[in-house]
PDB file of N, CA and C in Angstrom:
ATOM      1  N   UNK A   1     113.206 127.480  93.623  1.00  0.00           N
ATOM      2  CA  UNK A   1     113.341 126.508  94.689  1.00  0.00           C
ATOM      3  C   UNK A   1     112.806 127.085  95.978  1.00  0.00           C
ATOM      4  N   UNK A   2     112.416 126.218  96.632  1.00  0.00           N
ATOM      5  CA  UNK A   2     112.115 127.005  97.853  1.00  0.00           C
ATOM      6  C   UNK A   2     113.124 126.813  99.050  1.00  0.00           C
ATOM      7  N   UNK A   3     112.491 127.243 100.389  1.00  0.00           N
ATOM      8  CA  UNK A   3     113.681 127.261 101.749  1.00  0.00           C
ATOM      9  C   UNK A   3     114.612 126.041 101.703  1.00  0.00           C
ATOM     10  N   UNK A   4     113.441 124.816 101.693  1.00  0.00           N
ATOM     11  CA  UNK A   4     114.263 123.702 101.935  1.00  0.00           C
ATOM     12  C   UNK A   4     115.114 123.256 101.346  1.00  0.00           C
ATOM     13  N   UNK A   5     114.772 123.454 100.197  1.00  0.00           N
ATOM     14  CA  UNK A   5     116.224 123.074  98.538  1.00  0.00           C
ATOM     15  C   UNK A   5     117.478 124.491  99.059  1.00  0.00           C
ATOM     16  N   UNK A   6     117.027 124.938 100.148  1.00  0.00           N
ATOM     17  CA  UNK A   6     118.726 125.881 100.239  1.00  0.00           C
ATOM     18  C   UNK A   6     119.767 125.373 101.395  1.00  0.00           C
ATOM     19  N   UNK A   7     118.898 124.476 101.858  1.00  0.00           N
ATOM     20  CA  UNK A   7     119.606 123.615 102.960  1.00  0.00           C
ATOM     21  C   UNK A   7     120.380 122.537 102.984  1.00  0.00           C
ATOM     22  N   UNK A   8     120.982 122.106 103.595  1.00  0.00           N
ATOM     23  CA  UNK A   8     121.596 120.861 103.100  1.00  0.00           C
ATOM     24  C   UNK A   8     121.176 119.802 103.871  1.00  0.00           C
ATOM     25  N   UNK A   9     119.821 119.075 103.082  1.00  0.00           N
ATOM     26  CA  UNK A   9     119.265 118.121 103.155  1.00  0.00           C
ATOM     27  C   UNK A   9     119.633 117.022 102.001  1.00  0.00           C
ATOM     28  N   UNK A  10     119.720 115.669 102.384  1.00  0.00           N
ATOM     29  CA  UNK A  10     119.570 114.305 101.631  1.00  0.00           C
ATOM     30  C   UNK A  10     118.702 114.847 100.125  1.00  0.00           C
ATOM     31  N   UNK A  11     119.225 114.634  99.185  1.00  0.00           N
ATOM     32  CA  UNK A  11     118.763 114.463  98.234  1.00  0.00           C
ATOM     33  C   UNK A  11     118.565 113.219  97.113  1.00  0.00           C
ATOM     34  N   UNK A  12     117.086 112.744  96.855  1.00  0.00           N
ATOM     35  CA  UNK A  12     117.000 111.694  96.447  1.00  0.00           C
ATOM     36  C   UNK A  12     116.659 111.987  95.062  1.00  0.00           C
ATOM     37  N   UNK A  13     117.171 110.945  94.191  1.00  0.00           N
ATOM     38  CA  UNK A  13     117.107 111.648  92.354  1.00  0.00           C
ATOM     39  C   UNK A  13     116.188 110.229  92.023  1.00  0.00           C
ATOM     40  N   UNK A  14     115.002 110.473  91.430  1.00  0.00           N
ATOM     41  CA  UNK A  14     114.704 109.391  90.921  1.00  0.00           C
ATOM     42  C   UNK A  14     114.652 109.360  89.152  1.00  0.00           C
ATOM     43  N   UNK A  15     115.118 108.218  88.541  1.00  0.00           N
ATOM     44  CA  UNK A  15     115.914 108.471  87.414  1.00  0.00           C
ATOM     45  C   UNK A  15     115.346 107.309  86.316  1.00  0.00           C
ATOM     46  N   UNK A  16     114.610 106.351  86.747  1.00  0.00           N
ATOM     47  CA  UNK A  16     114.150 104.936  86.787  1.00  0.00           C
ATOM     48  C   UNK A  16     112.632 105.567  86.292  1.00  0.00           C
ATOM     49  N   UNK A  17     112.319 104.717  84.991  1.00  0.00           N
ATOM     50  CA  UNK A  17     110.865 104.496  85.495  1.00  0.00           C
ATOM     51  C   UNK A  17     110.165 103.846  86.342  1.00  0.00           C
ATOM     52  N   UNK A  18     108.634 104.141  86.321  1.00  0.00           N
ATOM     53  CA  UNK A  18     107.965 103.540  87.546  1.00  0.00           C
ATOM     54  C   UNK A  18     107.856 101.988  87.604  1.00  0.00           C
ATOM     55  N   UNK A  19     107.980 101.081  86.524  1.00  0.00           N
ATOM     56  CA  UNK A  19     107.915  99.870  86.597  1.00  0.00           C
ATOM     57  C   UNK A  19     109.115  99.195  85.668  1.00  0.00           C
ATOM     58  N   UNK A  20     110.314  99.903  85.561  1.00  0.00           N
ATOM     59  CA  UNK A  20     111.295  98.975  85.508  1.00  0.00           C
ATOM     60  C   UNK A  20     111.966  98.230  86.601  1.00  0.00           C
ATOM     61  N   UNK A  21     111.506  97.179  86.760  1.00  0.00           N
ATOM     62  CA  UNK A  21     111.873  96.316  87.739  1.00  0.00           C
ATOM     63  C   UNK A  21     111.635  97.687  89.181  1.00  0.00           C
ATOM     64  N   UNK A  22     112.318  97.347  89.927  1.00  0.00           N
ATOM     65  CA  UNK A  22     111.655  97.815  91.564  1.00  0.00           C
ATOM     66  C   UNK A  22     112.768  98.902  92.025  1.00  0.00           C
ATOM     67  N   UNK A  23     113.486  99.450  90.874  1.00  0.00           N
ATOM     68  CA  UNK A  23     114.317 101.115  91.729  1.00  0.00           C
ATOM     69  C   UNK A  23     113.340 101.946  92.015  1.00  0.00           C
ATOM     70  N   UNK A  24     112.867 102.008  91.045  1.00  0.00           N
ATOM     71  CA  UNK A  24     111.903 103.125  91.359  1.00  0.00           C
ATOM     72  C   UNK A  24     110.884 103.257  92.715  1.00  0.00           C
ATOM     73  N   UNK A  25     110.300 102.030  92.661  1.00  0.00           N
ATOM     74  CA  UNK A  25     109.861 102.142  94.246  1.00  0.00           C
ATOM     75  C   UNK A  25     110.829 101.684  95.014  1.00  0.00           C
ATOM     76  N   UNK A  26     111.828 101.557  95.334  1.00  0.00           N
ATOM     77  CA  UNK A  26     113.052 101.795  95.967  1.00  0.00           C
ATOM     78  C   UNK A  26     113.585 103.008  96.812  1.00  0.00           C
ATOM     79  N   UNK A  27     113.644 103.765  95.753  1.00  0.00           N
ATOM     80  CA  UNK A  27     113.968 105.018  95.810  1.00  0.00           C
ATOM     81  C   UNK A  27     112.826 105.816  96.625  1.00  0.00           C
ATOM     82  N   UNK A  28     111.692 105.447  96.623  1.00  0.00           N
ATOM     83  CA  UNK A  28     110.394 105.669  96.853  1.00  0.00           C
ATOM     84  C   UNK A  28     110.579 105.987  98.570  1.00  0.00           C
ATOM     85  N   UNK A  29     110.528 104.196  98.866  1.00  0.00           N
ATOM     86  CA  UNK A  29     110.834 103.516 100.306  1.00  0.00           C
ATOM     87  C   UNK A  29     112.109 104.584 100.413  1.00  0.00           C
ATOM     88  N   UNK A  30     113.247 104.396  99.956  1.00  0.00           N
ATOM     89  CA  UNK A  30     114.746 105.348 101.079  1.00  0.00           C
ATOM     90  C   UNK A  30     113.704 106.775 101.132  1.00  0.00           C
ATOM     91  N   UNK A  31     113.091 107.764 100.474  1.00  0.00           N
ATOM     92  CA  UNK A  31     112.491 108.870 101.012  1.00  0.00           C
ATOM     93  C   UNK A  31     111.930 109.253 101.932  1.00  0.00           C
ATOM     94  N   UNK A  32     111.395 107.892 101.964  1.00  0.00           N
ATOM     95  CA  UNK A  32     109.722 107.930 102.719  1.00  0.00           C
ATOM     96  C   UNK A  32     110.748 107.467 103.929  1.00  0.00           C
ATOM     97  N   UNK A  33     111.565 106.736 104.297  1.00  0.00           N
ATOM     98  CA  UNK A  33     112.599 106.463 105.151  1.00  0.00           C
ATOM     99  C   UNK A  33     112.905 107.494 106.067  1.00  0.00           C
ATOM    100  N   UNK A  34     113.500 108.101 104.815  1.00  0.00           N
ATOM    101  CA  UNK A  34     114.259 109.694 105.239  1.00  0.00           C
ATOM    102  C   UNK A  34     113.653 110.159 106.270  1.00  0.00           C
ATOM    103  N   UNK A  35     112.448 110.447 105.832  1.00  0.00           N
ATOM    104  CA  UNK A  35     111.552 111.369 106.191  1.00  0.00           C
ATOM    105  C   UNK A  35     111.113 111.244 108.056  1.00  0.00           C
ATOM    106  N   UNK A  36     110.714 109.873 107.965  1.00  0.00           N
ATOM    107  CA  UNK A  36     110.309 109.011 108.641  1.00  0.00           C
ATOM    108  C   UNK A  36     111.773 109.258 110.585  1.00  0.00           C
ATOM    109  N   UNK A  37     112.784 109.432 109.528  1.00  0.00           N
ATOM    110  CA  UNK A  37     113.643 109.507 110.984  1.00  0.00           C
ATOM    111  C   UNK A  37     113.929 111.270 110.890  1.00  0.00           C
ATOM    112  N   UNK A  38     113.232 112.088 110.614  1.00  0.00           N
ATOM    113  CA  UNK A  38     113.461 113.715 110.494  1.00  0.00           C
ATOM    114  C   UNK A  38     114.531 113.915 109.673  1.00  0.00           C
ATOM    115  N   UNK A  39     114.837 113.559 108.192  1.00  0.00           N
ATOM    116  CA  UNK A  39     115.778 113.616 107.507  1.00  0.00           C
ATOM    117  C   UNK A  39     115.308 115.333 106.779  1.00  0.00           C
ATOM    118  N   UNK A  40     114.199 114.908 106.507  1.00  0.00           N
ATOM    119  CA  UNK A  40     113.691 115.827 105.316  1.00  0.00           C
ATOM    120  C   UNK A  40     114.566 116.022 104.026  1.00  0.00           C
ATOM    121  N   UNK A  41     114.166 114.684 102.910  1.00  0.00           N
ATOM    122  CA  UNK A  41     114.849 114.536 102.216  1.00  0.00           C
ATOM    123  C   UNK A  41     114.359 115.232 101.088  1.00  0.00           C
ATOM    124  N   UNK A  42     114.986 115.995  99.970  1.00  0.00           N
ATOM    125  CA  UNK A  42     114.416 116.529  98.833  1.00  0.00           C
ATOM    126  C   UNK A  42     114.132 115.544  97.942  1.00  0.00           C
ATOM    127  N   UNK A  43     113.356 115.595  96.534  1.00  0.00           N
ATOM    128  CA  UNK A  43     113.250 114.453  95.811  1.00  0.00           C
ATOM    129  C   UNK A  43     113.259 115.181  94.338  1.00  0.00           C
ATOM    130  N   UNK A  44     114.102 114.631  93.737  1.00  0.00           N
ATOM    131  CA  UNK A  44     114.286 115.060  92.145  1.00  0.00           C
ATOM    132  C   UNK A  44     113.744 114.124  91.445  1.00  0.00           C
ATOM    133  N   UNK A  45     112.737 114.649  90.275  1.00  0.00           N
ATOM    134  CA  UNK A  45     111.973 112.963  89.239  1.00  0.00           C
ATOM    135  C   UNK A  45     112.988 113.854  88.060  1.00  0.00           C
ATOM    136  N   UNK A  46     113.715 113.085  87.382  1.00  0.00           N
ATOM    137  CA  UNK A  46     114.594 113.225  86.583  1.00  0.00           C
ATOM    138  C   UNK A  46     114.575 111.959  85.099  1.00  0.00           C
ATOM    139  N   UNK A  47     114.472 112.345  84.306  1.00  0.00           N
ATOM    140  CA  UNK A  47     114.958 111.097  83.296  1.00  0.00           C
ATOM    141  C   UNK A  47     113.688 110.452  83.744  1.00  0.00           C
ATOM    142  N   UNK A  48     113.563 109.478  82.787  1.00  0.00           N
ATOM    143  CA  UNK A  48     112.139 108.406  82.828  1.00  0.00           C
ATOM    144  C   UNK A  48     111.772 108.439  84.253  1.00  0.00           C
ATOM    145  N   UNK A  49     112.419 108.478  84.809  1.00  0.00           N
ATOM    146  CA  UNK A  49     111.968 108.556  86.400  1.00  0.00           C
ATOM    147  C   UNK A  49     110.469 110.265  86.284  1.00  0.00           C
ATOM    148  N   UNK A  50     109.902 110.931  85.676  1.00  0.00           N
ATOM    149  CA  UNK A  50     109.339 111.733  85.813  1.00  0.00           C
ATOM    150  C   UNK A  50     108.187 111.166  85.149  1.00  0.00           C
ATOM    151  N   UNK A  51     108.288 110.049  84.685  1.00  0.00           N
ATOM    152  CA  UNK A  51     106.828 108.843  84.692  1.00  0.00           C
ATOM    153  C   UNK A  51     106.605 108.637  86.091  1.00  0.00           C
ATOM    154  N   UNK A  52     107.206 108.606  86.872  1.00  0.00           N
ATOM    155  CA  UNK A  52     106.273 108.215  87.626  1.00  0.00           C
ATOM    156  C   UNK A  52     105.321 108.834  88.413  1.00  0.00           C
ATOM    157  N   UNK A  53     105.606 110.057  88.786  1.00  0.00           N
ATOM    158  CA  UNK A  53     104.200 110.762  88.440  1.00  0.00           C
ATOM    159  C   UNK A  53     102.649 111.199  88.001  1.00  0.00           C
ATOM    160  N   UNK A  54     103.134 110.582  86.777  1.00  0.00           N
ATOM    161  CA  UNK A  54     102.205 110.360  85.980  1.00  0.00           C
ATOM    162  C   UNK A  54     100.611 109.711  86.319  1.00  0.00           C
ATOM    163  N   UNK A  55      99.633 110.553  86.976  1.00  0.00           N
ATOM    164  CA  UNK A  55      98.456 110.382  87.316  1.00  0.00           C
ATOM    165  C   UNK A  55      97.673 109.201  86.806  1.00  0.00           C
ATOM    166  N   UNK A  56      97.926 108.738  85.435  1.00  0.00           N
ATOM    167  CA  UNK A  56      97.278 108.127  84.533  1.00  0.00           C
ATOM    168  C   UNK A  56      97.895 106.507  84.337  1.00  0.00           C
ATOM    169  N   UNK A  57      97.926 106.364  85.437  1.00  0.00           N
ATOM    170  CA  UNK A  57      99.493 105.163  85.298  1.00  0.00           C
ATOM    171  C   UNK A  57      97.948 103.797  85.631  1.00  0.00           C
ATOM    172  N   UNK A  58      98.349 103.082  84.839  1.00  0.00           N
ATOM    173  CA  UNK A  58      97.342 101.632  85.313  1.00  0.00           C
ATOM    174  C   UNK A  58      98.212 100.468  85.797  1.00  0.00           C
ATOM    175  N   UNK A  59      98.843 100.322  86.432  1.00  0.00           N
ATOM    176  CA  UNK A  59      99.672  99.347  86.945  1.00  0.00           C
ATOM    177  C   UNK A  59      99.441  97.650  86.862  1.00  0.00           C
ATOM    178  N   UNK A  60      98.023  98.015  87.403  1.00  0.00           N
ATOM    179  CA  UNK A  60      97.107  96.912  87.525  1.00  0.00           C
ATOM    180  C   UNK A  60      96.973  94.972  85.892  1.00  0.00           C
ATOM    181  N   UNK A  61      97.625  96.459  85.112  1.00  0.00           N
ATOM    182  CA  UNK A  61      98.005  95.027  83.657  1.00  0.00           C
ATOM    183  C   UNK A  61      98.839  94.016  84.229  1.00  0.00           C
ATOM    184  N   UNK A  62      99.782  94.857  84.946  1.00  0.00           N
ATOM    185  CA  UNK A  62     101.139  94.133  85.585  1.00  0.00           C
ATOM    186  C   UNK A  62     101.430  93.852  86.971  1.00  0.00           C
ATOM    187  N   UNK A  63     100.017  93.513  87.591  1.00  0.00           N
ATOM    188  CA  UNK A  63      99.943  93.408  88.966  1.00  0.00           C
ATOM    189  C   UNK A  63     100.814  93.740  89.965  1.00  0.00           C
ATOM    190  N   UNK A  64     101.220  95.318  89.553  1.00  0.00           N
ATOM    191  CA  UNK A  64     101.450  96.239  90.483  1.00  0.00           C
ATOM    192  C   UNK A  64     100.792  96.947  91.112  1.00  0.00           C
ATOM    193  N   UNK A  65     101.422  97.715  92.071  1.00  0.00           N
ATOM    194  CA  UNK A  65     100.417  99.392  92.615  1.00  0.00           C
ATOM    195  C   UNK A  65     101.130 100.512  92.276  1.00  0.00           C
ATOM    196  N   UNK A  66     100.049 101.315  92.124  1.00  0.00           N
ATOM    197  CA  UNK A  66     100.300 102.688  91.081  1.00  0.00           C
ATOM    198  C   UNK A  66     101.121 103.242  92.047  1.00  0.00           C
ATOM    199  N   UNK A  67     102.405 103.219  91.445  1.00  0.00           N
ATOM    200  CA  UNK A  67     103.809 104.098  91.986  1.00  0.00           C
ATOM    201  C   UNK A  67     103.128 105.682  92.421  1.00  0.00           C
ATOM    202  N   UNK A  68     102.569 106.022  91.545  1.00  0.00           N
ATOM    203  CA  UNK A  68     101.919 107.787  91.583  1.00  0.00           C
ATOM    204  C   UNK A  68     100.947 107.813  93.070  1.00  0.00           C
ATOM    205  N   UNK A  69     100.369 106.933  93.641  1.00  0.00           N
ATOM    206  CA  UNK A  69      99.534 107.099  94.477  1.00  0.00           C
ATOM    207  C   UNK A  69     100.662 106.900  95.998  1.00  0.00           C
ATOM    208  N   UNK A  70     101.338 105.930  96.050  1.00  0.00           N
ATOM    209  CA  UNK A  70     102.335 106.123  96.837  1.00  0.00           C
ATOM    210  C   UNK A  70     103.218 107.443  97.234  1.00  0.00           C
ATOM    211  N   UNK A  71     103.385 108.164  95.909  1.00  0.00           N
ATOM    212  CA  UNK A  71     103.849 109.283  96.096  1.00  0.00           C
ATOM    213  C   UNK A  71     103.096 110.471  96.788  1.00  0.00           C
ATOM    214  N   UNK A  72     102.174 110.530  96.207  1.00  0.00           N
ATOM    215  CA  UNK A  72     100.910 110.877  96.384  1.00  0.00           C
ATOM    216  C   UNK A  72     101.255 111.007  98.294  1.00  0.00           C
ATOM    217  N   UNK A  73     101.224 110.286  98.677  1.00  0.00           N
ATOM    218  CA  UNK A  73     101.676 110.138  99.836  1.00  0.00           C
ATOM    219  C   UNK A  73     102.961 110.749 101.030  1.00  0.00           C
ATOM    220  N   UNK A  74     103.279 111.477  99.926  1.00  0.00           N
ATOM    221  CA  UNK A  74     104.676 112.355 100.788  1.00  0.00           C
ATOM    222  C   UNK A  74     104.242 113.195 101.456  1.00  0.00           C
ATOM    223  N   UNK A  75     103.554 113.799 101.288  1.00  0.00           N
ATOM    224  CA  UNK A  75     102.885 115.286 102.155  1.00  0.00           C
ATOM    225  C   UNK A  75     102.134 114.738 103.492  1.00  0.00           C
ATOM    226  N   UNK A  76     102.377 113.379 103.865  1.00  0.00           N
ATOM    227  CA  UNK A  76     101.760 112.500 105.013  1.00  0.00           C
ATOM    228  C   UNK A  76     102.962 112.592 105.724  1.00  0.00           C
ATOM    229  N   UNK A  77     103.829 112.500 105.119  1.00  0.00           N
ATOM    230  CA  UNK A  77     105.409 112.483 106.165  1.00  0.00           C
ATOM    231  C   UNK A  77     106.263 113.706 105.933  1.00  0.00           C
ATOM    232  N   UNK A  78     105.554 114.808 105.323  1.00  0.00           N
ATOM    233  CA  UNK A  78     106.091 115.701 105.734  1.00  0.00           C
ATOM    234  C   UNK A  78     107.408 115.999 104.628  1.00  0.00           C
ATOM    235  N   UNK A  79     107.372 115.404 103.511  1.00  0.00           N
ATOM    236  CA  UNK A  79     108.467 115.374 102.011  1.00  0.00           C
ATOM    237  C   UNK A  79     107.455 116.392 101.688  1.00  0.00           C
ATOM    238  N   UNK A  80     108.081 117.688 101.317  1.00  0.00           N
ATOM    239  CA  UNK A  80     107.338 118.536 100.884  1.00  0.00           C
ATOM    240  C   UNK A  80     108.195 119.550  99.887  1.00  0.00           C
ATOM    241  N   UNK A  81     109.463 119.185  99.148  1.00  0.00           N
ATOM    242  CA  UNK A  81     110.099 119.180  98.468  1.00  0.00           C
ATOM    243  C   UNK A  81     110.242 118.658  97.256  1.00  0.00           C
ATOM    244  N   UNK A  82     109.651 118.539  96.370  1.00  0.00           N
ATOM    245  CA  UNK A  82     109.327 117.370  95.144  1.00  0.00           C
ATOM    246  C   UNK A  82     110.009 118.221  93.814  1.00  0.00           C
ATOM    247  N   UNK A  83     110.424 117.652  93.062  1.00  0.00           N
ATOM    248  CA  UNK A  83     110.755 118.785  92.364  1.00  0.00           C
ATOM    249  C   UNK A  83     110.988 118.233  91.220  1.00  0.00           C
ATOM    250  N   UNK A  84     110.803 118.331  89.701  1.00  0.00           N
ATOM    251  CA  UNK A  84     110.629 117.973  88.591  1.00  0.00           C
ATOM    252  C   UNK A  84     111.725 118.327  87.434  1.00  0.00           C
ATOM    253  N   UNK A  85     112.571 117.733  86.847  1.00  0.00           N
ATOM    254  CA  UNK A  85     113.791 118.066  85.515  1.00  0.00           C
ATOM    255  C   UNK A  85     112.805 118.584  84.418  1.00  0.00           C
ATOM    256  N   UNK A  86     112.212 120.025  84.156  1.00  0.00           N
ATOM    257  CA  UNK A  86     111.589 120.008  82.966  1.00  0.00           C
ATOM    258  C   UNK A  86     112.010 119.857  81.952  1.00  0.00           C
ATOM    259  N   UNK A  87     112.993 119.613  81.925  1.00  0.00           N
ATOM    260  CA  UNK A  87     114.158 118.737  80.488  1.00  0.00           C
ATOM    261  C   UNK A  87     113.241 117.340  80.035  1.00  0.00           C
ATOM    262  N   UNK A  88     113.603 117.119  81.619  1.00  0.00           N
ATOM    263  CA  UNK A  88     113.221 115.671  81.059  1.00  0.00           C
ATOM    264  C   UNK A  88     111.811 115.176  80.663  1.00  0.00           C
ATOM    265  N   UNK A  89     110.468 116.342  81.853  1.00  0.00           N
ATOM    266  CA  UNK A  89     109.392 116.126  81.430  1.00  0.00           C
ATOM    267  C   UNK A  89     109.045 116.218  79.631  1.00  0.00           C
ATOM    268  N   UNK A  90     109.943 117.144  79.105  1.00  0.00           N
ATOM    269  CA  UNK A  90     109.313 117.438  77.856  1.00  0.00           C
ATOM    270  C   UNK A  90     110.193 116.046  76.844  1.00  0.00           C
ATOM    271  N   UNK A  91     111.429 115.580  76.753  1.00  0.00           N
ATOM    272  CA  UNK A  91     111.760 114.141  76.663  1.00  0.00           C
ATOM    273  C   UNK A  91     110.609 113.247  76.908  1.00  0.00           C
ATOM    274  N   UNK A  92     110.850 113.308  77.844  1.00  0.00           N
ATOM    275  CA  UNK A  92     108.912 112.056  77.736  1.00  0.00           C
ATOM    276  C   UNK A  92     107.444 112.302  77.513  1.00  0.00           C
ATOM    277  N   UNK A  93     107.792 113.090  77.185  1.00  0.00           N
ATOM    278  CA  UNK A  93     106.102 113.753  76.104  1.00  0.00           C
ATOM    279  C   UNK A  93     105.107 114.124  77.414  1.00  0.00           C
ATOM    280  N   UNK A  94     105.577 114.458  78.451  1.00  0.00           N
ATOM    281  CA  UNK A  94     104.708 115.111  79.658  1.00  0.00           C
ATOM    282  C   UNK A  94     104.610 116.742  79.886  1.00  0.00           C
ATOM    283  N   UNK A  95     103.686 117.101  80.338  1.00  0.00           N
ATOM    284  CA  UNK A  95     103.568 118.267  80.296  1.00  0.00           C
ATOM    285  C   UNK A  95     103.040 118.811  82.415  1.00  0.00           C
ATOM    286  N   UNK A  96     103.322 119.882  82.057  1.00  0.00           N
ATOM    287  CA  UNK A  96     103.057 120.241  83.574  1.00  0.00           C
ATOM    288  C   UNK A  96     101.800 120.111  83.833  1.00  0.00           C
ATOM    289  N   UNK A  97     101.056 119.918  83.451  1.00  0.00           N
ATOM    290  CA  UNK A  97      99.538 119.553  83.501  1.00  0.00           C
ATOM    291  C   UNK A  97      99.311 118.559  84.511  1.00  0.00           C
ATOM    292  N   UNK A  98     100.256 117.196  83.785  1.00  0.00           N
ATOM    293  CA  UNK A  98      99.805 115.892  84.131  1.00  0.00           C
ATOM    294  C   UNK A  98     100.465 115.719  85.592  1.00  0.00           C
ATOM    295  N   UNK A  99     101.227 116.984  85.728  1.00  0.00           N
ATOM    296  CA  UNK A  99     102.171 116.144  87.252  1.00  0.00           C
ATOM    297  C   UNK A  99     101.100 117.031  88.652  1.00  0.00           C
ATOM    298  N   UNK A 100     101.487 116.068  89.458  1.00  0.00           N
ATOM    299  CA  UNK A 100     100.518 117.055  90.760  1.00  0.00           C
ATOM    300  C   UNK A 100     101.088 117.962  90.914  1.00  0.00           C
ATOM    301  N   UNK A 101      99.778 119.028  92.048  1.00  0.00           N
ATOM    302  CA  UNK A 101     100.206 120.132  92.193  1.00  0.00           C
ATOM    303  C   UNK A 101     101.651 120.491  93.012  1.00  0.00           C
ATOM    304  N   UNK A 102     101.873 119.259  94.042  1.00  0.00           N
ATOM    305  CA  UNK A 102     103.184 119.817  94.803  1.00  0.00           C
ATOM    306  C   UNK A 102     104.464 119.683  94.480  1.00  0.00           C
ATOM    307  N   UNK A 103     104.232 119.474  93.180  1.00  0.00           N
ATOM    308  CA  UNK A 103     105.551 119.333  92.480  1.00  0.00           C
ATOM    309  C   UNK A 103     106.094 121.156  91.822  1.00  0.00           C
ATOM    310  N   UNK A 104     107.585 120.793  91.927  1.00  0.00           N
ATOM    311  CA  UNK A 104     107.960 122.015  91.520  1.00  0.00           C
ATOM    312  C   UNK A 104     109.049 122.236  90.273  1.00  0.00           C
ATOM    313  N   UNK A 105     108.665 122.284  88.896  1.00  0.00           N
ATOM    314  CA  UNK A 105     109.557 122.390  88.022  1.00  0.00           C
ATOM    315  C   UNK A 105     110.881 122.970  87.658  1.00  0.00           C
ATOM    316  N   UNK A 106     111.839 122.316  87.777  1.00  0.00           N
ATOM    317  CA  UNK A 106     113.272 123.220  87.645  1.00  0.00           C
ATOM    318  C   UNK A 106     113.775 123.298  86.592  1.00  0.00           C
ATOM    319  N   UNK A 107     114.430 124.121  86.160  1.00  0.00           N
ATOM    320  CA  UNK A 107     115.635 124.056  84.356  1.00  0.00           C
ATOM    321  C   UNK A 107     116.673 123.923  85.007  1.00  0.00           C
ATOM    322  N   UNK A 108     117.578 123.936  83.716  1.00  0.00           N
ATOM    323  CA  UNK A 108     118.557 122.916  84.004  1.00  0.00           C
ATOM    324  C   UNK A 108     119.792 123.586  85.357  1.00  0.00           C
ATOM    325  N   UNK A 109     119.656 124.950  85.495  1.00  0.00           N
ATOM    326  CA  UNK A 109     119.865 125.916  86.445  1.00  0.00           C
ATOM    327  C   UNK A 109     119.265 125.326  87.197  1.00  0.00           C
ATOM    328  N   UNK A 110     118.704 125.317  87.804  1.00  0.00           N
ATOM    329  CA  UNK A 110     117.647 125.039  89.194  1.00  0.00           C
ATOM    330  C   UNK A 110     118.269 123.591  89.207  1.00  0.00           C
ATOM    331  N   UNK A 111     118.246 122.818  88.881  1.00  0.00           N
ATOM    332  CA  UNK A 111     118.770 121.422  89.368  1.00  0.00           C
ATOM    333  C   UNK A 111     120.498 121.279  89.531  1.00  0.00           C
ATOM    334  N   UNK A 112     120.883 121.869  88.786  1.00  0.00           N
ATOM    335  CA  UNK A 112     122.293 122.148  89.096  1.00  0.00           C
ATOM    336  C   UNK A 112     122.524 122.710  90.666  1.00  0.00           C
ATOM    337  N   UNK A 113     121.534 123.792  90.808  1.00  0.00           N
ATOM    338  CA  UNK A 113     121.841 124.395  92.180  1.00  0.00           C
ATOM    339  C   UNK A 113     121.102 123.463  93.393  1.00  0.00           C
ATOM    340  N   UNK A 114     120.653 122.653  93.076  1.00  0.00           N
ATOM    341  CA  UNK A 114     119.617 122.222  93.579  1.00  0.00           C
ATOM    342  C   UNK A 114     120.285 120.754  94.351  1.00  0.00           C
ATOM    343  N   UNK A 115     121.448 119.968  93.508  1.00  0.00           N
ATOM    344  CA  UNK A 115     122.475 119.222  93.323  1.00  0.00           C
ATOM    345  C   UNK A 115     123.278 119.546  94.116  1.00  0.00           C
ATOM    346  N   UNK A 116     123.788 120.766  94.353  1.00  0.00           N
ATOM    347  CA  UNK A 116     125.213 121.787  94.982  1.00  0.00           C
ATOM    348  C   UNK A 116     124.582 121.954  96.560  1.00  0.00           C
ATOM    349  N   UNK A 117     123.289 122.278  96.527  1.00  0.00           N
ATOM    350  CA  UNK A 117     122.649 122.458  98.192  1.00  0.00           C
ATOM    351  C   UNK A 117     122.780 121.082  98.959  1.00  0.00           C
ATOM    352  N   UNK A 118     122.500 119.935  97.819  1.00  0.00           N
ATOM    353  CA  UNK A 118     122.601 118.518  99.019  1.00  0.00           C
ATOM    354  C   UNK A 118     123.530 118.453  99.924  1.00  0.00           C
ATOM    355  N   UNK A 119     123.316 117.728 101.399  1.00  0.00           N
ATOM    356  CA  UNK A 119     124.499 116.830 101.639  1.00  0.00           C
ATOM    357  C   UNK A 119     124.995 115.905 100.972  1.00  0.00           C
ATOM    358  N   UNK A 120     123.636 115.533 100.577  1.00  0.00           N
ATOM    359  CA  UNK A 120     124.332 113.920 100.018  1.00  0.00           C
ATOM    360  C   UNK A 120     123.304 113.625  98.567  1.00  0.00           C
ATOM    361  N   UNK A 121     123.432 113.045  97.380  1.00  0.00           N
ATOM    362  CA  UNK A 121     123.254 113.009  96.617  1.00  0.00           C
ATOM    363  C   UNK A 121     122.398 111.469  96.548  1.00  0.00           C
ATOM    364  N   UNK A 122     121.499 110.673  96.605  1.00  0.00           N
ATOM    365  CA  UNK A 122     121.377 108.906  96.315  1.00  0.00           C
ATOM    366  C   UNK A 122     120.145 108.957  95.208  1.00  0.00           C
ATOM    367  N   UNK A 123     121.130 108.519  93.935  1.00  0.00           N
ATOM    368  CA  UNK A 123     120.442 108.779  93.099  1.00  0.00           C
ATOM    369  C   UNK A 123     120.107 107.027  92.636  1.00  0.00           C
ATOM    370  N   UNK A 124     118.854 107.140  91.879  1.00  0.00           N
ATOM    371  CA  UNK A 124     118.206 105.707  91.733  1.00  0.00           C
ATOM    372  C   UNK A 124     118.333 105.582  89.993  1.00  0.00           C
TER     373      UNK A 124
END
């Protein structure tokens, strides 16, 4: 983990895939929120929620926008905390390959501690 996961910053869990109905970009918006009023919120992709990530996403069948490119977008506001359940990546047949580079993989240690540093927990 790095500095910021030792602080007690807002922690946001995203848990949802990217296009079951609209948590997921939900969860998206409260970050980007966070961020937005100097929260500096951490962000956990956990459980199907670590689709969304997923570079390779075509949204466009389902006249959405690619959840991944939005994200894509945190390092604009300064979310520079991203951090990945490799539990769960390997559950959904993903590999560290496919996720961007500013993501940071935790075991099941690392998210436990990672959980314990929040103030506050808002999980999607």
């Amino acid at each position: 983990m790095n500095e910021a996961a030792q602080n007690d910053y807002p922690l946001v869990v995203i848990q949802t895939g990217p296009y079951a109905g609209s948590v997921a970009r939900g969860a998206v918006d409260v970050a980007l929120s966070l961020a937005v009023f100097n929260q500096q919120p951490l962000v956990l992709f956990s459980g199907p929620g670590v689709r969304c990530l997923a570079q390779s996403q075509n949204p466009s069948a389902i006249d959405r926008k690619s959840l991944a490119k939005i994200i894509d977008s945190f390092g604009l506001y300064d979310i520079e905390s991203v951090f990945v359940d490799q539990a769960s990546l390997t559950v959904h047949g993903m590999t560290p390959d496919e996720l961007p580079a500013y993501t940071q993989l935790l075991d099941n240690h690392g998210v436990q501690q990672l959980c314990s540093a929040a103030a506050q927990i808002l999980s999607f």
